[in-house]
Protein backbone atom coordinates (compact mmCIF):
# COMPACT_ATOMS: atom_id res chain seq x y z
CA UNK A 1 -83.95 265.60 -39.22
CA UNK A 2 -80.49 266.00 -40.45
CA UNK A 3 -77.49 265.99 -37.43
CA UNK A 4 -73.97 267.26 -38.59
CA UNK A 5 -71.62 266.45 -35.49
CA UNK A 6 -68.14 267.59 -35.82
CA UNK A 7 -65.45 266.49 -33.70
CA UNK A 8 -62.97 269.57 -32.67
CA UNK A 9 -63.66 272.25 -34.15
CA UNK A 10 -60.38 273.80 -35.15
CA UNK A 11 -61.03 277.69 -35.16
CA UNK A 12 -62.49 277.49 -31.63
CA UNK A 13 -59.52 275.66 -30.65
CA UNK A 14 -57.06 277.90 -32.09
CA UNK A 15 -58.98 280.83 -30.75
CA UNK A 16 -58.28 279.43 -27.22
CA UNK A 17 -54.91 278.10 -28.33
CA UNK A 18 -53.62 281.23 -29.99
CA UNK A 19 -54.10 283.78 -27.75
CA UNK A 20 -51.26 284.08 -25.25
CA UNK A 21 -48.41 282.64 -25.79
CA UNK A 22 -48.87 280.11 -23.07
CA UNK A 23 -51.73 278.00 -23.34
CA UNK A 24 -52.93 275.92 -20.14
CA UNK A 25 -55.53 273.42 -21.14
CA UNK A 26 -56.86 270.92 -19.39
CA UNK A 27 -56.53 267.87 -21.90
CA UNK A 28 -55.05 265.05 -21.82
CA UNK A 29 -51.94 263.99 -24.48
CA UNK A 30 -54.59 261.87 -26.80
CA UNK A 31 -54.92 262.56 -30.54
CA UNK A 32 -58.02 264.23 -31.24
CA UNK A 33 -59.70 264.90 -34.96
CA UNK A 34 -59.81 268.36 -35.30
CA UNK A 35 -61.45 269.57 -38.05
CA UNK A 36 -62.09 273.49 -39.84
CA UNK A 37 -65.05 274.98 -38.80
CA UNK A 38 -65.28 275.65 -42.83
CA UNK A 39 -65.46 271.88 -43.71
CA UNK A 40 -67.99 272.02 -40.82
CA UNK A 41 -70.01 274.70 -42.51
CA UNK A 42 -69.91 273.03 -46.44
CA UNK A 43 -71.25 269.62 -44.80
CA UNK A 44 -73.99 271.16 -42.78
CA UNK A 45 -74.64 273.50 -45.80
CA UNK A 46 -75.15 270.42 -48.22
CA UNK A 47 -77.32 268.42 -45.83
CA UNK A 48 -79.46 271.55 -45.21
CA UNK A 49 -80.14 272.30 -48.15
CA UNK A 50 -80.03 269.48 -50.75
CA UNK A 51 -82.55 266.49 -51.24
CA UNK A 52 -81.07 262.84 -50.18
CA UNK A 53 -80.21 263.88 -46.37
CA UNK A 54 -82.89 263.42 -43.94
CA UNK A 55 -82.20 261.40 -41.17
CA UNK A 56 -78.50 260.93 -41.86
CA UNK A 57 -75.86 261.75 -39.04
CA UNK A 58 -72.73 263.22 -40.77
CA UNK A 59 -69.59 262.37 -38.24
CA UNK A 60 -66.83 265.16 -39.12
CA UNK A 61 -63.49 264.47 -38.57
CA UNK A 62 -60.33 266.38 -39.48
CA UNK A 63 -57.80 264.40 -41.47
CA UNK A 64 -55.39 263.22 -39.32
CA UNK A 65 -54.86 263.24 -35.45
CA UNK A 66 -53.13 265.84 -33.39
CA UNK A 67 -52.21 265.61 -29.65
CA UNK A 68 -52.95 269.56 -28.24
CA UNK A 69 -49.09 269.74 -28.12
CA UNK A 70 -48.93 268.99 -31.70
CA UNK A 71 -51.77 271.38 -32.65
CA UNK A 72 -50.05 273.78 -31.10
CA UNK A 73 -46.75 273.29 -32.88
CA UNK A 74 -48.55 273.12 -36.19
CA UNK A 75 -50.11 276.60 -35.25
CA UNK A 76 -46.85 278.03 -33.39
CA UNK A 77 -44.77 277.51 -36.92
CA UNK A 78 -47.80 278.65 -39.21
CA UNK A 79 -48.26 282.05 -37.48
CA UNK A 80 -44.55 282.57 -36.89
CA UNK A 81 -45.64 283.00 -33.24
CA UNK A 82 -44.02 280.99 -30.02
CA UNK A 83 -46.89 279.44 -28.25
CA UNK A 84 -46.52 276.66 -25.84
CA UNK A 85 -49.09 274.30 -24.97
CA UNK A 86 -49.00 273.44 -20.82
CA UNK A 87 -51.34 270.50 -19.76
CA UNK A 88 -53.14 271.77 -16.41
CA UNK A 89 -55.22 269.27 -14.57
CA UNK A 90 -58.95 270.31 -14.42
CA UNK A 91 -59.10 272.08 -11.15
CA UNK A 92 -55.79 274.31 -12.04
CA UNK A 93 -58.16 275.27 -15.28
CA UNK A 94 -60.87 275.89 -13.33
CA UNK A 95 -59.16 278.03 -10.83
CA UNK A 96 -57.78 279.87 -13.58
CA UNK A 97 -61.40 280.88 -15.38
CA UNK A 98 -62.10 282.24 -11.95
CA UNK A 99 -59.34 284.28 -11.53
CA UNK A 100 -60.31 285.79 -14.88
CA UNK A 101 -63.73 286.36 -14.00
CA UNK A 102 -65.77 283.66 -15.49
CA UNK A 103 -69.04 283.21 -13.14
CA UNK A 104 -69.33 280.32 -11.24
CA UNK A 105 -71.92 278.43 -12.87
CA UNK A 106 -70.26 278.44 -16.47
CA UNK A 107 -66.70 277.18 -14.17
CA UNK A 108 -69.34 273.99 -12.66
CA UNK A 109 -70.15 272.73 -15.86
């Protein structure tokens, strides 16, 4: 068994992050990891398919850490794009998937 677990997976992120140019998330201001989902790819790639990996857990990381706010910057100045990040508390985040339709049971977990 081979186990690649990355951290924050950046293109997910940015794909919630990027969208409008307000983003409410509920996270906290802590410096998370993020890290490309093609770094993600080339490790699990390697570990799948060359000799030397079985049972080894591969921790990804990104290389440095970035608050939300500051992930949003970095993405606000790349694309040219204003995009603020607004820190919502869990239940404002939840309220808001059900206003925009997401079912219940997907909201609970």
């Amino acid at each position: 068994m081979r186990l690649v677990q990355p951290e924050l997976p950046m293109r997910t992120s940015c794909s919630t992050l990027c969208s409008p140019a307000r983003s409410p998330l509920p996270a906290a201001e802590v410096a998370e990891p993020f890290v490309d989902a093609d770094d993600i790819a080339e490790v699990a790639v390697a570990a799948l398919t060359e000799d030397g990996h079985a049972g080894e857990l591969y921790e990804l990381t990104g290389p440095r850490l970035l608050t939300f706010s500051d992930a949003v910057g970095e993405i606000a100045a790349a694309t040219g794009r204003p995009i603020q990040y607004i820190q919502v508390s869990l239940e404002e985040y939840a309220a808001g998937a059900t206003e925009h339709g997401v079912p219940a049971d997907v909201v609970a977990a």
